[in-house]
PDB file of N, CA and C in Angstrom:
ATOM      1  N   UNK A   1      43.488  -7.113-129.567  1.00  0.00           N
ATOM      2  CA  UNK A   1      43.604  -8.285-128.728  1.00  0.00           C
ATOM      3  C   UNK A   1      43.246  -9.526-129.543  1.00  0.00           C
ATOM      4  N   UNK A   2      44.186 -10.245-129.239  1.00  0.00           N
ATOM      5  CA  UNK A   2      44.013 -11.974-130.087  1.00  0.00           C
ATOM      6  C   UNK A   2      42.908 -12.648-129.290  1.00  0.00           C
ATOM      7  N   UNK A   3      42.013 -13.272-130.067  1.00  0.00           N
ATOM      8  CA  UNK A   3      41.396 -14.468-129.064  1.00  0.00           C
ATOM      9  C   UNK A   3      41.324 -15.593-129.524  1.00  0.00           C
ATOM     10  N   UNK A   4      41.215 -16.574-128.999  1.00  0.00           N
ATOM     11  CA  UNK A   4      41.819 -17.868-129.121  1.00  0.00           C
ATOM     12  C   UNK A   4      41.521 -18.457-130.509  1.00  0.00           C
ATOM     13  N   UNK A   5      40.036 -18.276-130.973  1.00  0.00           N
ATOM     14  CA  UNK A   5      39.944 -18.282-132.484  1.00  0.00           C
ATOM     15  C   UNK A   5      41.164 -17.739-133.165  1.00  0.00           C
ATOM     16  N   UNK A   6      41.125 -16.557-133.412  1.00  0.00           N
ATOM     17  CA  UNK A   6      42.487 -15.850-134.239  1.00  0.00           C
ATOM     18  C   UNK A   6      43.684 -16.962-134.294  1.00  0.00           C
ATOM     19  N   UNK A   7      44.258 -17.193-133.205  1.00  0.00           N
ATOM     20  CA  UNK A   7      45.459 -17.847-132.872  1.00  0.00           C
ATOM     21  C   UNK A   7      45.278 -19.178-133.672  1.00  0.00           C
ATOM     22  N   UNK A   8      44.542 -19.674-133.543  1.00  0.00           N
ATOM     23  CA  UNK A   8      43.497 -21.317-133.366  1.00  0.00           C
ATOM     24  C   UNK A   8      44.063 -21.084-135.366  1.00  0.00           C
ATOM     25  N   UNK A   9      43.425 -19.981-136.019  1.00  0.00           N
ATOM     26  CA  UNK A   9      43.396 -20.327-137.413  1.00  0.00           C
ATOM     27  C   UNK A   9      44.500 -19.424-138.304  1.00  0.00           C
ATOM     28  N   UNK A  10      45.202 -18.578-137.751  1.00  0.00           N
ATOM     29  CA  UNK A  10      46.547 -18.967-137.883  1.00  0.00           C
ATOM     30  C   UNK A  10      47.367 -20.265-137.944  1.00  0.00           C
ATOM     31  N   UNK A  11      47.429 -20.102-136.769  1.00  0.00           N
ATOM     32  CA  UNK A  11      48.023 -21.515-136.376  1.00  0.00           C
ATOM     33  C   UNK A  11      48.034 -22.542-137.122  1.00  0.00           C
ATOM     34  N   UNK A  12      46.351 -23.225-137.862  1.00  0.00           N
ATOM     35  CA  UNK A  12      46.301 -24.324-138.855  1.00  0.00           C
ATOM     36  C   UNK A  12      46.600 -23.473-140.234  1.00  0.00           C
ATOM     37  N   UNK A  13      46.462 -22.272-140.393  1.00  0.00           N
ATOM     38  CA  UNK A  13      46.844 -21.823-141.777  1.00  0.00           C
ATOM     39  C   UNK A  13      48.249 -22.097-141.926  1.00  0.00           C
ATOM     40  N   UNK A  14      49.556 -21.616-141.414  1.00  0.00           N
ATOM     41  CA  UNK A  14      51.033 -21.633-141.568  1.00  0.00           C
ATOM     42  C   UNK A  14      51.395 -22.979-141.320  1.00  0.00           C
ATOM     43  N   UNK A  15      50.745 -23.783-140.488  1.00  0.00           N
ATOM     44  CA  UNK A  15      51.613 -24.801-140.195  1.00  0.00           C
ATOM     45  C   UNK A  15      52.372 -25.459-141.168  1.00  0.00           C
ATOM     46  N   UNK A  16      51.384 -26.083-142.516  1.00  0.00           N
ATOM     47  CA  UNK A  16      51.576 -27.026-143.415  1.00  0.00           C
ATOM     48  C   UNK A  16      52.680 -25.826-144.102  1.00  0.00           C
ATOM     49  N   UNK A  17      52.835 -24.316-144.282  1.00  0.00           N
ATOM     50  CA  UNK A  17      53.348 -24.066-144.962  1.00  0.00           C
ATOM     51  C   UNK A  17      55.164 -23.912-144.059  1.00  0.00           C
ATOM     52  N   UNK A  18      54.905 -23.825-143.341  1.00  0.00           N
ATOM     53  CA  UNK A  18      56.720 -23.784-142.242  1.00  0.00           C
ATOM     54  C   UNK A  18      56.700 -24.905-142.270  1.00  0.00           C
ATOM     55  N   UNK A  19      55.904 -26.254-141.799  1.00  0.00           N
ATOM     56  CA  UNK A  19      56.665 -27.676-142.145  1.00  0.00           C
ATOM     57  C   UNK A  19      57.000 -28.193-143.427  1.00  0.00           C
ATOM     58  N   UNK A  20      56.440 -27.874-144.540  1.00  0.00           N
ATOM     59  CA  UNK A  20      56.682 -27.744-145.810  1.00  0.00           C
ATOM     60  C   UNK A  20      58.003 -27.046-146.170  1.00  0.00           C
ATOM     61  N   UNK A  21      57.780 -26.099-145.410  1.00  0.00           N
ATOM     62  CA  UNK A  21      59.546 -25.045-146.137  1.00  0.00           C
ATOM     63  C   UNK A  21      60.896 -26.175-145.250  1.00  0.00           C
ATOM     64  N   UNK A  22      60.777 -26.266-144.049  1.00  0.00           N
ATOM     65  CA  UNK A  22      61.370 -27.463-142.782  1.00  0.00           C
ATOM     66  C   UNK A  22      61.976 -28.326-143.833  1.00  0.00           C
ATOM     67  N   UNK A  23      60.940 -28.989-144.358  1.00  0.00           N
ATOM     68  CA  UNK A  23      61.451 -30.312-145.058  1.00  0.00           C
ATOM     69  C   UNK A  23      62.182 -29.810-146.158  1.00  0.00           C
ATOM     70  N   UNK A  24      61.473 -29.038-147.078  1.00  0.00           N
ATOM     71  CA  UNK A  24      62.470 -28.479-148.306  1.00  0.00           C
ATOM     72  C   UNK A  24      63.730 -28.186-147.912  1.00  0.00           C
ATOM     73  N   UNK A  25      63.988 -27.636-146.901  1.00  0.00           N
ATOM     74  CA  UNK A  25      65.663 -27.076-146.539  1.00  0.00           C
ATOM     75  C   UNK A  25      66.129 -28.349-146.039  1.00  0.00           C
ATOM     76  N   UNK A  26      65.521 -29.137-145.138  1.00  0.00           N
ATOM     77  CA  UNK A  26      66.305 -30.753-144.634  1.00  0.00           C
ATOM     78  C   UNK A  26      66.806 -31.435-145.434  1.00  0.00           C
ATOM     79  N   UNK A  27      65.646 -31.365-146.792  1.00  0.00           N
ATOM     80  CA  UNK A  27      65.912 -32.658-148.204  1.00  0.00           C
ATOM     81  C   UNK A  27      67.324 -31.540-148.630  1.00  0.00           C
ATOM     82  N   UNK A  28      67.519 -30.378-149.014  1.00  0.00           N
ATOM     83  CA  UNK A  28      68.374 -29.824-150.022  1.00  0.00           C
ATOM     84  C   UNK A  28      69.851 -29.936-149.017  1.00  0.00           C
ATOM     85  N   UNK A  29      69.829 -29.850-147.699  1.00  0.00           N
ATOM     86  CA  UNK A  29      70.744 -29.805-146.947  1.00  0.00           C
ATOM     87  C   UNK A  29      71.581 -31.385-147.006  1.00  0.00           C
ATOM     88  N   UNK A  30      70.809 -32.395-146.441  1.00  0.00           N
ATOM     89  CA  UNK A  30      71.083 -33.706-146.694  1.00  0.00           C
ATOM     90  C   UNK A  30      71.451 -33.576-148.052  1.00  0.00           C
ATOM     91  N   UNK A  31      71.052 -33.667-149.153  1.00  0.00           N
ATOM     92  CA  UNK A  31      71.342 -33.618-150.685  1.00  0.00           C
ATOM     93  C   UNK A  31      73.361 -33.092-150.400  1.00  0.00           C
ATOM     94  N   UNK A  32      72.975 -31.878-150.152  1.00  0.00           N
ATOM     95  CA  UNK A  32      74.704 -31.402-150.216  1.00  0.00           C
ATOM     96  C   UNK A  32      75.347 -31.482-149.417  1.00  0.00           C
ATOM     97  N   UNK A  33      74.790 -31.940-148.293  1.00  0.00           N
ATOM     98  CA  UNK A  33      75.899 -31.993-147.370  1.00  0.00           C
ATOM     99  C   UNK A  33      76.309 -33.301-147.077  1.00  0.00           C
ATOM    100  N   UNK A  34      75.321 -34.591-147.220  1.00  0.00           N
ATOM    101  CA  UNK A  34      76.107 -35.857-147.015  1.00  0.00           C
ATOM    102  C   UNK A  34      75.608 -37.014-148.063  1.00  0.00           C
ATOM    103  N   UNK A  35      75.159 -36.482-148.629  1.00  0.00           N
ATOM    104  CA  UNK A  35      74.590 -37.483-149.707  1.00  0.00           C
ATOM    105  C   UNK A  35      75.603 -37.362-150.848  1.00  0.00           C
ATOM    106  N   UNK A  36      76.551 -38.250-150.985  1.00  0.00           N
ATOM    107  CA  UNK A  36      77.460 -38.309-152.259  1.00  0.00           C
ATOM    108  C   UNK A  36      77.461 -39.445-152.758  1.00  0.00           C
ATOM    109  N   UNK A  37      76.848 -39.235-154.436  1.00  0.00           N
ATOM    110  CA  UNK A  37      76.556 -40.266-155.148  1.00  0.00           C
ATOM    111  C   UNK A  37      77.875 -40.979-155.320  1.00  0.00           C
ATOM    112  N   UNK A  38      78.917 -40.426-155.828  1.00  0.00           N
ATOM    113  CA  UNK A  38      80.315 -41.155-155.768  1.00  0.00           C
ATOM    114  C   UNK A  38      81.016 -42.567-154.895  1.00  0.00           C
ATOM    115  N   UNK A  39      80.176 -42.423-153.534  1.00  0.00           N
ATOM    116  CA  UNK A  39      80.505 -43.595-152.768  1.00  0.00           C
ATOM    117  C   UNK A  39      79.530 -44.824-152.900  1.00  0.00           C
ATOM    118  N   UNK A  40      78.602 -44.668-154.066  1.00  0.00           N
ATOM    119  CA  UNK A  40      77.895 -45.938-154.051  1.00  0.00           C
ATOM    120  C   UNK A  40      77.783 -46.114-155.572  1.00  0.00           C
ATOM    121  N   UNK A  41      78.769 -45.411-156.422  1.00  0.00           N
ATOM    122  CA  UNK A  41      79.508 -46.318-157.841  1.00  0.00           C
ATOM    123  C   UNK A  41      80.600 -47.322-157.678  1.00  0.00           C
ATOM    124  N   UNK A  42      80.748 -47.498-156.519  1.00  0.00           N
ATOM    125  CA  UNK A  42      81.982 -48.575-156.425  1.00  0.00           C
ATOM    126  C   UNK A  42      81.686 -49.697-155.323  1.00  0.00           C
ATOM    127  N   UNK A  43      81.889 -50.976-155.862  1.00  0.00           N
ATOM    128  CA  UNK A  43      81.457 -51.873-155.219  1.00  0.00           C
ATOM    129  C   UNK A  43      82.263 -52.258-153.441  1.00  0.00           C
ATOM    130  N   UNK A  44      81.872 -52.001-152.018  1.00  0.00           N
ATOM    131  CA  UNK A  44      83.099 -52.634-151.464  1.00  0.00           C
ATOM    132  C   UNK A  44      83.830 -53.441-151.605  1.00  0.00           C
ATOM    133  N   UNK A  45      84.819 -53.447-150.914  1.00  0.00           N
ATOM    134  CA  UNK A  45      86.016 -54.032-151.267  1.00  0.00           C
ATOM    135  C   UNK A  45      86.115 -55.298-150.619  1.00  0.00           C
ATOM    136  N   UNK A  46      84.929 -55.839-149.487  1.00  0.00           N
ATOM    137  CA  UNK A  46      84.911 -57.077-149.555  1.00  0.00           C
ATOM    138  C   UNK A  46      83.469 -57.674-150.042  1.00  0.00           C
ATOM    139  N   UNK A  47      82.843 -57.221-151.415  1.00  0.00           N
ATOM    140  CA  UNK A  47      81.833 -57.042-151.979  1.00  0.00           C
ATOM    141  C   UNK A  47      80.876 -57.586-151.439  1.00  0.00           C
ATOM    142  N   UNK A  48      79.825 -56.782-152.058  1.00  0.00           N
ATOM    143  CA  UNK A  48      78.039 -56.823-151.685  1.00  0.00           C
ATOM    144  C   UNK A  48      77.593 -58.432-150.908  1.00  0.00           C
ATOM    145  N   UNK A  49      77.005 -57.472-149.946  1.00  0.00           N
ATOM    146  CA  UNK A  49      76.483 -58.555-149.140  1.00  0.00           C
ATOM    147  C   UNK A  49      75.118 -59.165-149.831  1.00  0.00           C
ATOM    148  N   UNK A  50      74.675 -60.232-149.428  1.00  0.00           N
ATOM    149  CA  UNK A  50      73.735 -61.099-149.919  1.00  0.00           C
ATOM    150  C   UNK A  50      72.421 -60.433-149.247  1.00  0.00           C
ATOM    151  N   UNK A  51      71.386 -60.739-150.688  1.00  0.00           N
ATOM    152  CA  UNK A  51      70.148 -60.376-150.566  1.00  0.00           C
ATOM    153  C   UNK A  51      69.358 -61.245-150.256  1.00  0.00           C
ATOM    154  N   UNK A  52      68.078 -61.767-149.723  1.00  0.00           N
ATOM    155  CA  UNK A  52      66.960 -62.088-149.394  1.00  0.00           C
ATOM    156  C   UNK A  52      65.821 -61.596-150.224  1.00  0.00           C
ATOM    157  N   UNK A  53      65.543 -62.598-151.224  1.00  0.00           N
ATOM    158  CA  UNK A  53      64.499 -62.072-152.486  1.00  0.00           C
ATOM    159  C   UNK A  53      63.264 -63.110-152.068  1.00  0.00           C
ATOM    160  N   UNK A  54      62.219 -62.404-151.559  1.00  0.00           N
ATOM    161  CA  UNK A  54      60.906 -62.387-151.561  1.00  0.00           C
ATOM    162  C   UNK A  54      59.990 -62.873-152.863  1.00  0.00           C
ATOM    163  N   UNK A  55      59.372 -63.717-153.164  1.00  0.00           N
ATOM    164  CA  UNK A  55      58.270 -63.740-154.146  1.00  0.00           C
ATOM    165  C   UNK A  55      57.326 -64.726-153.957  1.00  0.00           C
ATOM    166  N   UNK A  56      56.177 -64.314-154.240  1.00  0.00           N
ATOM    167  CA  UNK A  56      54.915 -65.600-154.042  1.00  0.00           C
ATOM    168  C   UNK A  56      54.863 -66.338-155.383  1.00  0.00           C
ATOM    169  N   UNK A  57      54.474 -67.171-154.747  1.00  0.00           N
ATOM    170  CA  UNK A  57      54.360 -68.462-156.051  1.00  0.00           C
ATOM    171  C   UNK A  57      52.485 -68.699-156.252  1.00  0.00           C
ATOM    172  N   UNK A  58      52.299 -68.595-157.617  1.00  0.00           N
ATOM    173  CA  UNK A  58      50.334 -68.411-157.288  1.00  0.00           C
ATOM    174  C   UNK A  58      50.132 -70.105-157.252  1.00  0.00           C
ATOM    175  N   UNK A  59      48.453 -70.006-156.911  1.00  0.00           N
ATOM    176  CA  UNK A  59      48.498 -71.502-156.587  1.00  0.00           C
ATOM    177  C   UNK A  59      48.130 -71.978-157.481  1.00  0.00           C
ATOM    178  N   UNK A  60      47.610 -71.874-158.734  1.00  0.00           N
ATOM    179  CA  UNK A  60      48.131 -72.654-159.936  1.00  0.00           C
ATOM    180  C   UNK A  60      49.259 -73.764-159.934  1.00  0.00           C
ATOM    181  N   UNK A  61      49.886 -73.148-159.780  1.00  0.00           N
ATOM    182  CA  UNK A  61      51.720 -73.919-159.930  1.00  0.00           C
ATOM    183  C   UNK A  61      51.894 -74.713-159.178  1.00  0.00           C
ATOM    184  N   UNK A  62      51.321 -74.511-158.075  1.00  0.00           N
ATOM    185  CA  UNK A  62      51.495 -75.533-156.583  1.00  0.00           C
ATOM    186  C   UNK A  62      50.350 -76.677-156.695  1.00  0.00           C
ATOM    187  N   UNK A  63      49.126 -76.309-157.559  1.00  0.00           N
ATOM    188  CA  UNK A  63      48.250 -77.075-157.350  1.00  0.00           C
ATOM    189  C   UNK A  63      47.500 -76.969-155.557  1.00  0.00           C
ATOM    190  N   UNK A  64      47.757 -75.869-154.807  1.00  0.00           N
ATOM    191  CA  UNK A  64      47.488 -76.037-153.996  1.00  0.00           C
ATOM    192  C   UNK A  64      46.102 -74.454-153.633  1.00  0.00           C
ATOM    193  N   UNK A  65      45.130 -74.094-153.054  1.00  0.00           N
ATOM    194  CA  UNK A  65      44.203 -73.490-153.029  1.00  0.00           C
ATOM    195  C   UNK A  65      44.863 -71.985-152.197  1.00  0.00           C
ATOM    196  N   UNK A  66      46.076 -72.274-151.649  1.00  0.00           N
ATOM    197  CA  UNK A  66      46.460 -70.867-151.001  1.00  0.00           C
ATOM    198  C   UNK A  66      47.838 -70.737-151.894  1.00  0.00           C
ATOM    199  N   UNK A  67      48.643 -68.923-151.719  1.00  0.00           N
ATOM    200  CA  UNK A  67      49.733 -68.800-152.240  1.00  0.00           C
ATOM    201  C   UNK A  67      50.761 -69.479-151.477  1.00  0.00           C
ATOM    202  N   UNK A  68      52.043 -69.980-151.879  1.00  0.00           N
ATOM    203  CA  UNK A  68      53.294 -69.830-151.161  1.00  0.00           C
ATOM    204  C   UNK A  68      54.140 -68.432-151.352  1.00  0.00           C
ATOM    205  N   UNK A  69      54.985 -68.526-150.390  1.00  0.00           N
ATOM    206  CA  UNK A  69      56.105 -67.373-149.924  1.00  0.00           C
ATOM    207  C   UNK A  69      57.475 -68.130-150.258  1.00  0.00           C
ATOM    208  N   UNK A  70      57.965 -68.094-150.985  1.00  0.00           N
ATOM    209  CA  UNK A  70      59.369 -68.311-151.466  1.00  0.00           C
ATOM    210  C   UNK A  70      60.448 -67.274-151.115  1.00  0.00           C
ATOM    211  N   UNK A  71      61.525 -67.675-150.112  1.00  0.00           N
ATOM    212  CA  UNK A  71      61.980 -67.071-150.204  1.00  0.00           C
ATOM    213  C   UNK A  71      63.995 -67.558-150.642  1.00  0.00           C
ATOM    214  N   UNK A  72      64.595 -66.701-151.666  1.00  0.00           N
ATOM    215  CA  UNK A  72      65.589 -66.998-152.183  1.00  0.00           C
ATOM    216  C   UNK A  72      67.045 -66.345-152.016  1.00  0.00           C
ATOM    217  N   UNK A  73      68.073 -66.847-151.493  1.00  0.00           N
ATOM    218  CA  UNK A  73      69.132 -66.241-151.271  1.00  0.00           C
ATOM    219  C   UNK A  73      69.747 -65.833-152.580  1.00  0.00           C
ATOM    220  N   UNK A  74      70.140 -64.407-152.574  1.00  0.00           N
ATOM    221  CA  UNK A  74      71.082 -64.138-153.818  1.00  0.00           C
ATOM    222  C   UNK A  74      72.089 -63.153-153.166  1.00  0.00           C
ATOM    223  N   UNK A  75      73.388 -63.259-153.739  1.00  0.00           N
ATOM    224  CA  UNK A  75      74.547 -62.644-153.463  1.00  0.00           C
ATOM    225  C   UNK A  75      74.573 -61.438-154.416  1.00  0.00           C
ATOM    226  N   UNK A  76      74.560 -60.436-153.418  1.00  0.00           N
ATOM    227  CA  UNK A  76      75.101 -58.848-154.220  1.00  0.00           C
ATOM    228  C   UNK A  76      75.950 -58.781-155.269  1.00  0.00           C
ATOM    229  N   UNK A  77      75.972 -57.846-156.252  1.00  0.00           N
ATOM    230  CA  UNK A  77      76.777 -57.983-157.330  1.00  0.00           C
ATOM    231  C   UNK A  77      76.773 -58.641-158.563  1.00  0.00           C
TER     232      UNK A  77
END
């Protein structure tokens, strides 16, 4: 007869190892079944949309006691 201990440390023993195996088969499945590097060597055909580039400016440069947030439009490609 099981009692709730038993179950209780099972239970935390396998888990990490079946969600562990879970993910290994999800990542290798995704990998071959829809992940094809081939469709992102070629640029679309009404090319790359524009990025939003993030960077702080230190306050040195500004002369001012806090950072700024700059932020800069750049076009894909």
């Amino acid at each position: 007869m099981w009692v709730p201990l038993d179950v209780l440390l099972i239970f935390v023993a396998l888990y990490p190892v079946v969600t562990a195996a879970l993910w290994v088969a999800g990542g290798i499945m995704f990998k071959l079944l829809d992940e094809h590097a081939s469709r992102f060597d070629q640029e679309p055909p009404d090319g790359c949309p524009e990025v939003s580039v993030m960077g702080v400016v230190e306050p040195s440069s500004r002369g001012s006691a806090a950072p700024a947030v700059v932020v800069e439009r750049r076009h894909g490609g």
